[in-house]
Protein backbone atom coordinates (compact mmCIF):
# COMPACT_ATOMS: atom_id res chain seq x y z
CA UNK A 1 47.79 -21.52 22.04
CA UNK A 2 49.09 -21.65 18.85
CA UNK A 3 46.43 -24.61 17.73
CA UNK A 4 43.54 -22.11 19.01
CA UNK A 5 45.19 -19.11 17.04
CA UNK A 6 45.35 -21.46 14.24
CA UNK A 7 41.64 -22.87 14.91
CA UNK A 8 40.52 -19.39 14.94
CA UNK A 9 42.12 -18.20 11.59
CA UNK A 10 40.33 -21.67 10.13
CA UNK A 11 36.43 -20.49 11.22
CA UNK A 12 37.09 -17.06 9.69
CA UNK A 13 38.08 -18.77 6.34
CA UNK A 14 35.24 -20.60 6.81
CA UNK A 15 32.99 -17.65 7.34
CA UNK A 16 30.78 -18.98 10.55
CA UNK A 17 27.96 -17.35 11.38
CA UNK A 18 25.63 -18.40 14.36
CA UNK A 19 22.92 -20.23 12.88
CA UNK A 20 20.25 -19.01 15.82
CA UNK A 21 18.76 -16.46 13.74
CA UNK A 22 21.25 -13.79 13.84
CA UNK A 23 23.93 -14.74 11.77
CA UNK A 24 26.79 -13.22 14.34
CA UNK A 25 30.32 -13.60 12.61
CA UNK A 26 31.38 -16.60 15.19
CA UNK A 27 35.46 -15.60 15.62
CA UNK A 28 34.12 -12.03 16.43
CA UNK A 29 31.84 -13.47 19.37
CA UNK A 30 35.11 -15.91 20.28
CA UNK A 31 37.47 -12.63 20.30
CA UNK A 32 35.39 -10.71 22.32
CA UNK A 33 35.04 -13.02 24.49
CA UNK A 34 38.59 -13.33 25.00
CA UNK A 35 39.25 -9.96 25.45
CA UNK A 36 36.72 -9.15 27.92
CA UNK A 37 38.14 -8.93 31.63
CA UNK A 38 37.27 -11.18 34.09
CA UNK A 39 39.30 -14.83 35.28
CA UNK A 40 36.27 -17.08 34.79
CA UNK A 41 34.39 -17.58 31.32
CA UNK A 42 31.09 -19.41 30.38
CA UNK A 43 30.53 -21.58 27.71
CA UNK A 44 27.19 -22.24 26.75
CA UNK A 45 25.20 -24.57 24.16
CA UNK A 46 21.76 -22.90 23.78
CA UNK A 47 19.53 -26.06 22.57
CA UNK A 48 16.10 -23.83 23.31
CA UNK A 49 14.33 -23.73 20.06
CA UNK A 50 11.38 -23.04 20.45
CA UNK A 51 10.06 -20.76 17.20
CA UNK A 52 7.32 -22.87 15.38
CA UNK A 53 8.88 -24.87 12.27
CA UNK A 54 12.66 -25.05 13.68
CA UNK A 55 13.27 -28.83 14.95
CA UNK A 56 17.30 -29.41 13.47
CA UNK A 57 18.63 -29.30 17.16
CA UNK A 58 17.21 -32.72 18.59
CA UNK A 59 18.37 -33.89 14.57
CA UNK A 60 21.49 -32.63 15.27
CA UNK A 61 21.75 -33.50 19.10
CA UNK A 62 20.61 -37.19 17.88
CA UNK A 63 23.15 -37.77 15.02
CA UNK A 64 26.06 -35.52 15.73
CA UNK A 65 26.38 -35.20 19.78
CA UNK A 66 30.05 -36.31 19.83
CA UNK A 67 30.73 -33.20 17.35
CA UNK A 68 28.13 -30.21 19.41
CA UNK A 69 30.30 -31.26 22.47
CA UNK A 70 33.68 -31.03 20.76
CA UNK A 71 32.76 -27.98 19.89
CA UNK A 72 32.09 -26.64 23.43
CA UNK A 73 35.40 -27.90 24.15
CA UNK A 74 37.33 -26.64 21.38
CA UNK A 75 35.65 -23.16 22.48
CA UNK A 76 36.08 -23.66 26.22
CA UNK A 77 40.26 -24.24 25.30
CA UNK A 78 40.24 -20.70 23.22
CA UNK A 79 39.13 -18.95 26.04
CA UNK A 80 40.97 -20.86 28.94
CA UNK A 81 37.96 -22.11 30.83
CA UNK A 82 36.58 -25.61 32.07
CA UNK A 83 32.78 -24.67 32.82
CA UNK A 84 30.05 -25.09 30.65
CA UNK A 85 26.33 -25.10 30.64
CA UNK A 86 23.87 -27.07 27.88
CA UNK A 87 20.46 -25.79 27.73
CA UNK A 88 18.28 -27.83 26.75
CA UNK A 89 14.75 -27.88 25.03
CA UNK A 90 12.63 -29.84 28.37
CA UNK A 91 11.03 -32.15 25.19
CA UNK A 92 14.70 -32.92 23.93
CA UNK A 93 16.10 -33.89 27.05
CA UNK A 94 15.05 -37.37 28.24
CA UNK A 95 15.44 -38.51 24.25
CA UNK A 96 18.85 -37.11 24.22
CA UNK A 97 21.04 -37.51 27.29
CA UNK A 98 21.40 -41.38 27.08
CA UNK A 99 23.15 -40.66 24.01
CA UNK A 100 24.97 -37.55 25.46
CA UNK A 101 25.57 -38.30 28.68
CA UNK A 102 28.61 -40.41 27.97
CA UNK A 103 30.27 -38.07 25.82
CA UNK A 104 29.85 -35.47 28.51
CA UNK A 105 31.27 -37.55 31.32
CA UNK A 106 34.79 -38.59 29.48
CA UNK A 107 34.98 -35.16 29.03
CA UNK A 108 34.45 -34.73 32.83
CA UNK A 109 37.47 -36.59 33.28
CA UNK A 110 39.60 -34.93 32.01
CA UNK A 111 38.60 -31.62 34.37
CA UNK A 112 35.38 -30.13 31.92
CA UNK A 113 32.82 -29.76 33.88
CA UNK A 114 29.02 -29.01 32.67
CA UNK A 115 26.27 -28.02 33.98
CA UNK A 116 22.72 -29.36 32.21
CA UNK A 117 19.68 -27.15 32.33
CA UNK A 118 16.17 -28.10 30.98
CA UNK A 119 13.94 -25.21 30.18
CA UNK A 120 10.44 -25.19 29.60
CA UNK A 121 10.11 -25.00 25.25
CA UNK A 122 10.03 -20.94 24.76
CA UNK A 123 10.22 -18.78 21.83
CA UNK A 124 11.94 -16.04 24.25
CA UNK A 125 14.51 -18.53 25.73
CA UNK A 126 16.15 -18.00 22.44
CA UNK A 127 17.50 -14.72 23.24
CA UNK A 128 20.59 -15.01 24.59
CA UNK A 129 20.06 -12.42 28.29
CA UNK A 130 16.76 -13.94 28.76
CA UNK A 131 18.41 -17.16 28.72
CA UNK A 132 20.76 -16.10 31.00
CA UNK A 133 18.20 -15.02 33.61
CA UNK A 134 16.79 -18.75 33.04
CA UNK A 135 19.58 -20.38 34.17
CA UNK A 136 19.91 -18.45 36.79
CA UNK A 137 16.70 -18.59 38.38
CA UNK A 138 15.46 -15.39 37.38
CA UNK A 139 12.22 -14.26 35.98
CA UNK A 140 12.28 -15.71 31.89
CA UNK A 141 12.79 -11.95 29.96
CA UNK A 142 15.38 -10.18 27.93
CA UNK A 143 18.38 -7.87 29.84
CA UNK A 144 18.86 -4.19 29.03
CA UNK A 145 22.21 -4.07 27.20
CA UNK A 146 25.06 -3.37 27.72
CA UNK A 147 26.63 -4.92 29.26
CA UNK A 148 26.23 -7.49 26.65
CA UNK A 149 26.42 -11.69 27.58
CA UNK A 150 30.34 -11.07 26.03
CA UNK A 151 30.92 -9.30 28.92
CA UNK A 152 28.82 -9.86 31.54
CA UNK A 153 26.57 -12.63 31.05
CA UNK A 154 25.94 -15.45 33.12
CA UNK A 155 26.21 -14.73 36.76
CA UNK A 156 28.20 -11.58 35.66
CA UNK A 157 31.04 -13.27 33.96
CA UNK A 158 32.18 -13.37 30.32
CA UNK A 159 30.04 -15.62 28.46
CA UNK A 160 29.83 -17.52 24.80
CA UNK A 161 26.42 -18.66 23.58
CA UNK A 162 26.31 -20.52 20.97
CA UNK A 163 23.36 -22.40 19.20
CA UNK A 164 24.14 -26.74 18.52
CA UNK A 165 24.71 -26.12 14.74
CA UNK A 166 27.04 -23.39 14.99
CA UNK A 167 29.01 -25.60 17.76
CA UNK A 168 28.55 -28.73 15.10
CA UNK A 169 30.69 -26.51 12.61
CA UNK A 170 33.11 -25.36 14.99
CA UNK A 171 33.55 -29.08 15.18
CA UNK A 172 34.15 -29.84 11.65
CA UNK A 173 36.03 -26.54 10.72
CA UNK A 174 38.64 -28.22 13.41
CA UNK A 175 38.84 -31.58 12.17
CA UNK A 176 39.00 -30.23 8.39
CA UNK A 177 35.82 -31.92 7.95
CA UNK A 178 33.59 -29.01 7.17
CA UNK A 179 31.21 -28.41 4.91
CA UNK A 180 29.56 -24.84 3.76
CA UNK A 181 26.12 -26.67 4.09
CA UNK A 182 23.58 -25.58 6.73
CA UNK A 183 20.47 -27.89 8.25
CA UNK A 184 17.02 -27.02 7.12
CA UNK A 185 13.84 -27.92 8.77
CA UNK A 186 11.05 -28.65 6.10
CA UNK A 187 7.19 -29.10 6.39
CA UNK A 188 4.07 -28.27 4.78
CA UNK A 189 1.34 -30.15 4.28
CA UNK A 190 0.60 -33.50 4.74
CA UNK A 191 4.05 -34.03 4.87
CA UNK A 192 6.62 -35.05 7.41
CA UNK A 193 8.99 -32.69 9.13
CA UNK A 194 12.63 -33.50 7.71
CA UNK A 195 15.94 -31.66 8.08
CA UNK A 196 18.12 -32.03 4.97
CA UNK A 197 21.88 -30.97 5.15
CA UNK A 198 22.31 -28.86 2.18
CA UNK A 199 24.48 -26.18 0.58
CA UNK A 200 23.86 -22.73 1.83
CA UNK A 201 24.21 -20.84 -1.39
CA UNK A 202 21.06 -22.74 -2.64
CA UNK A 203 17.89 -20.83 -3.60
CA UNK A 204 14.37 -22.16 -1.79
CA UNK A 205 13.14 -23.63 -5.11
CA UNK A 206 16.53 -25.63 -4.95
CA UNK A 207 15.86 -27.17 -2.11
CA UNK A 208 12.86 -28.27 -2.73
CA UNK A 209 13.41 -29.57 -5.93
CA UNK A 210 16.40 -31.34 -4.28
CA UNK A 211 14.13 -32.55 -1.60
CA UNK A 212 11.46 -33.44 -4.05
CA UNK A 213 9.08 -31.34 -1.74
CA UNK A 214 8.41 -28.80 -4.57
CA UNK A 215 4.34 -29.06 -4.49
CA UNK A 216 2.27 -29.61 -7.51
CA UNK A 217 -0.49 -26.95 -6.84
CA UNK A 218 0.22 -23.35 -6.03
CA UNK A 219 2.26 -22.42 -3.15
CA UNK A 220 4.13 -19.72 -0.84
CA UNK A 221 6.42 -20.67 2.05
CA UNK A 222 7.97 -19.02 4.97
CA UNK A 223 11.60 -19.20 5.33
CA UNK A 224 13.94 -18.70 8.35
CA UNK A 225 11.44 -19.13 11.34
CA UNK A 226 7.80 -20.47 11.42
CA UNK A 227 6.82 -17.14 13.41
CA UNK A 228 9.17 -14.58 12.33
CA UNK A 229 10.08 -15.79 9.00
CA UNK A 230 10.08 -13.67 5.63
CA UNK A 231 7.05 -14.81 3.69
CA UNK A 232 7.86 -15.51 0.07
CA UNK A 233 5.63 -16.43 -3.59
CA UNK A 234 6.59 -18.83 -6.09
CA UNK A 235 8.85 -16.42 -8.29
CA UNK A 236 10.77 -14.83 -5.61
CA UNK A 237 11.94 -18.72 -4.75
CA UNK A 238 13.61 -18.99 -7.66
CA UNK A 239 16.13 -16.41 -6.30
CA UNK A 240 15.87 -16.35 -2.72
CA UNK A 241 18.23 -17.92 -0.42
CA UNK A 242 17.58 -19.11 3.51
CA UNK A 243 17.38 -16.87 6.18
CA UNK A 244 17.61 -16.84 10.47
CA UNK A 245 17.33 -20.24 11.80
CA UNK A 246 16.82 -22.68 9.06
CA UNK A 247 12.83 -23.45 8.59
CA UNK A 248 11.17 -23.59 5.15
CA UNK A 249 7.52 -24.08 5.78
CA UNK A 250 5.11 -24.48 2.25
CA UNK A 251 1.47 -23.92 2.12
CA UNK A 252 -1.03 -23.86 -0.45
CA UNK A 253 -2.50 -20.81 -1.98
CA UNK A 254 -5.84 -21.05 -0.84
CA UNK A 255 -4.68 -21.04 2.51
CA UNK A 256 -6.89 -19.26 4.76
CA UNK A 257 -5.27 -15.47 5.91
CA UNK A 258 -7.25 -15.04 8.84
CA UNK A 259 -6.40 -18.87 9.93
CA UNK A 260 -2.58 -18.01 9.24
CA UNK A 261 -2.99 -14.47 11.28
CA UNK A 262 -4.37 -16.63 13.50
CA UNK A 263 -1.58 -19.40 13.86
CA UNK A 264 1.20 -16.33 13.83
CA UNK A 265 -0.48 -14.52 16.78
CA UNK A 266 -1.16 -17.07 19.00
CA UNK A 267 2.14 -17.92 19.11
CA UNK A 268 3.37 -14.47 19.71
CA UNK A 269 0.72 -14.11 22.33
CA UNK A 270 1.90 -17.16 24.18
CA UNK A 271 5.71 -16.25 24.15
CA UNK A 272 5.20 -13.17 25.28
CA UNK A 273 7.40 -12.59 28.49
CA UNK A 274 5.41 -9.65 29.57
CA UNK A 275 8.52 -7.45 30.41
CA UNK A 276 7.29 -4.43 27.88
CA UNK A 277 4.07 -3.42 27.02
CA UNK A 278 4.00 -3.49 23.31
CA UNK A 279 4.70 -6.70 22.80
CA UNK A 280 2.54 -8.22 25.68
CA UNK A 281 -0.79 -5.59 24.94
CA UNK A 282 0.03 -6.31 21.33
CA UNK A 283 0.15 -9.68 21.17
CA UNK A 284 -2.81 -10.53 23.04
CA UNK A 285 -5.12 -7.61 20.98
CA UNK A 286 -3.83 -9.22 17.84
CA UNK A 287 -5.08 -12.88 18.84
CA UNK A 288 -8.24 -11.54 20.52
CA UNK A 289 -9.14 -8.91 17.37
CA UNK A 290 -8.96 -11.92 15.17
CA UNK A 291 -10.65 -14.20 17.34
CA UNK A 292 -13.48 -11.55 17.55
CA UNK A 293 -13.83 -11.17 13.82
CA UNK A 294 -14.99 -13.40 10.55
CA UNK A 295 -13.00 -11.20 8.45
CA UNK A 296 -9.30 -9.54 8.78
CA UNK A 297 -9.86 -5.95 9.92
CA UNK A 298 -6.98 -5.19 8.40
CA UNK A 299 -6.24 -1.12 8.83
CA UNK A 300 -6.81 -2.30 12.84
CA UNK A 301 -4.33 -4.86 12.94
CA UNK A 302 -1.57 -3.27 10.94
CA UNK A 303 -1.67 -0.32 13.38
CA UNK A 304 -0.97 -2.66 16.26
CA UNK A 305 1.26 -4.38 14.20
CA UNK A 306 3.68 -1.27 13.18
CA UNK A 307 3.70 -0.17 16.89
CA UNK A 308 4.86 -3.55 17.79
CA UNK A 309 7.98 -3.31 15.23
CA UNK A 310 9.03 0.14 16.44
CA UNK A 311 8.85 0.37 20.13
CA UNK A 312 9.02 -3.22 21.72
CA UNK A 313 11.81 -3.79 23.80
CA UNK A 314 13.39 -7.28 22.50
CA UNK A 315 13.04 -8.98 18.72
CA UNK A 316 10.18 -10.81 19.82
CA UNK A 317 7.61 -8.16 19.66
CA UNK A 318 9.88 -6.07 16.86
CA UNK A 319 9.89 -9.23 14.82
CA UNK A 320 5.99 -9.90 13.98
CA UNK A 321 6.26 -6.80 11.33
CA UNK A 322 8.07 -9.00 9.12
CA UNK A 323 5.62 -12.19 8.14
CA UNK A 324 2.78 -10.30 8.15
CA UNK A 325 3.86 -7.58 5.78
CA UNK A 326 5.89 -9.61 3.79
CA UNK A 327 2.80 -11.82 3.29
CA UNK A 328 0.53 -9.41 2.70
CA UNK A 329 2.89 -7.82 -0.68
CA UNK A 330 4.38 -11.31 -1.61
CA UNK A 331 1.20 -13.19 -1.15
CA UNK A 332 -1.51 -11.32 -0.85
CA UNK A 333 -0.41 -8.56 -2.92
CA UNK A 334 -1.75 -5.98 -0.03
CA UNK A 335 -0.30 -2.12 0.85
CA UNK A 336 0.87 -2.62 4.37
C-alpha cells in the first residue's frame, strides 16, 4: 500500500491529466475511485478513437504496449482489483494483439484477468457512459449522470477509464522514466500522418518548426481534434499551445469553407447516436443545408449551430460550436 500511496503522490507531481480530450486531473479520477463503495472495481483502457485527425493510440499500442498494460496494472493494484477490460478501435485490433497478446497473458498468470472488446470506430464511443453501454451490450449513447462511471459504471460497479496515453504515463511516472511530453498526431496536405513525442509546453508553430511541417504558403490548422478542434491563423500559433486529444491538422488558405463545413458535418452527422434531438436533427440539417447549397447560407447554419452548443445532451452535439466559430473569427474573420 505504501508503494501505491507513494505512486500516487508521484502522478500528482507529475501533474497527469487524461489525454482523451478532457484533461481530468488523473490522481483525482484514481481517488475517487477508491473511495467509492462497492467490493469489485473496473479498470478500463479506452483505445476508441475515433474523432477525425487523432491516430497516436495504434502508435502508441504499436511501440509502447508493454508500458499501456503496466499501467492498467499499476492502476488495477491502487484500487485492489484484478479485472480489466481493453477497448479497442475494431481497425486496431487484428494489427495489435499479436504484439499484445503476450503481454496480456503473463499478466494472466499471475491472477489479472482482461477482458478484450472491439468496437466498431465511433466518435461517440469516446465518451466514457456510452462506452460503458458498449461493452455491455447496450444501445451505443451517452448515460444521464450521476451516477458518474467513478461510481457506477460498468455493470454498476466502480469504474476507471482511462485513454492508452494517459495509461503510457502512469507507466513511466512509476518507473521514474517520465517525461512532460505528450503525442501529437500531424497531417495536412500531401503529407503523411506522423505522431511526434514532444514537450507539452510547446506552442503550434514549435512543433511544426520542430517537425519541419511548418508550410511555405499560407496556412491555418486545427488543433486538439479533427472535428471538434479550436481553429487557429498563423499569428495566434506563435502563442498557442495544444489542446483535447492531441491532433494538429494544417491547411492552406484557399481552402474551400463550404468543402471544410462540409468535411466537419458529415462527420458529426455520422456519429450521431440519435439519443437527443439536437444533435441528431442538427447534424443531419447541417450536412443536408450544405449539400443543398453552392454557397454557405451562413445566418441559417449558425442558428442550427448555436442551438446545437446549448441544448444537446452529450459534448458531441455541444462541441460543433467551437470549429466553426473559431474558424469563422480566426480564419475567416466572420461575426458568428
Amino acid at each position: 500500500m505504501f508503494y501505491m500511496n507513494n505512486l500516487l503522490d508521484k502522478i500528482k507531481a507529475a501533474k497527469l491529466v487524461g489525454r482523451g480530450g478532457a484533461g481530468y486531473p488523473t490522481a483525482a479520477k484514481w481517488e475517487m475511485v477508491k473511495k467509492a463503495s462497492g467490493q469489485t472495481k473496473v479498470v478500463i483502457c479506452n483505445a476508441s478513437e475515433g474523432e477525425l485527425g487523432v491516430f497516436k493510440d495504434f502508435h502508441i499500442l504499436k511501440k509502447f504496449p508493454q508500458d499501456v498494460v503496466k499501467g492498467m496494472v499499476l492502476a488495477m493494484d491502487y484500487l485492489g482489483t484484478k479485472q480489466a477490460y481493453f477497448n479497442f478501435n475494431k481497425k486496431y485490433y487484428r494489427r495489435i494483439i499479436l504484439k499484445l497478446d503476450p503481454i496480456l497473458k503473463r499478466y494472466e498468470a499471475k491472477g489479472y484477468r482482461f477482458t478484450v472488446y472491439e468496437e466498431k470506430p465511433s466518435y461517440i464511443g469516446g465518451e466514457e457512459t456510452a462506452l460503458l453501454n458498449a461493452i455491455e451490450g447496450r444501445r451505443i449513447e451517452p448515460r444521464l449522470k450521476p451516477p458518474y462511471p467513478c461510481d457506477a459504471g460498468l455493470f454498476g460497479k466502480p469504474t476507471l477509464i482511462h485513454n492508452v496515453e494517459t495509461l503510457f504515463n502512469v507507466a513511466r511516472v512509476a518507473e521514474g522514466k517520465f517525461e512532460p511530453n505528450r503525442f501529437y498526431c500531424l497531417s495536412g496536405p500531401k503529407k503523411l500522418n506522423r505522431v511526434y513525442y514532444l514537450p507539452d509546453s510547446w506552442t503550434i508553430e514549435q512543433i511544426l518548426k520542430k517537425t519541419k511541417r511548418y508550410p511555405r504558403y499560407d496556412f491555418f490548422a486545427q488543433i486538439g481534434g479533427g472535428a471538434s478542434g479550436l481553429v487557429i491563423n498563423q499569428k495566434q500559433m506563435e502563442t498557442q499551445k495544444m489542446t483535447g486529444a492531441g491532433s494538429l491538422q494544417v491547411f492552406r488558405s484557399t481552402t474551400d469553407p463550404r468543402q471544410l463545413l462540409l468535411h466537419w458535418f458529415e462527420f458529426y452527422a455520422k456519429e450521431s447516436c440519435g439519443k437527443c434531438t439536437p444533435c441528431r436533427e442538427g447534424s443531419f440539417q447541417l450536412y443536408e443545408l450544405l449539400k443543398r447549397n453552392k454557397r454557405v447560407p451562413w445566418k441559417k447554419m449558425m442558428t442550427i449551430v448555436e442551438i446545437m452548443g446549448k441544448i444537446s445532451f452529450c459534448a458531441l452535439g455541444k462541441s460543433i460550436v467551437i470549429p466553426v466559430k473559431s474558424y469563422m473569427k480566426n480564419v475567416l474573420k466572420k461575426r458568428a
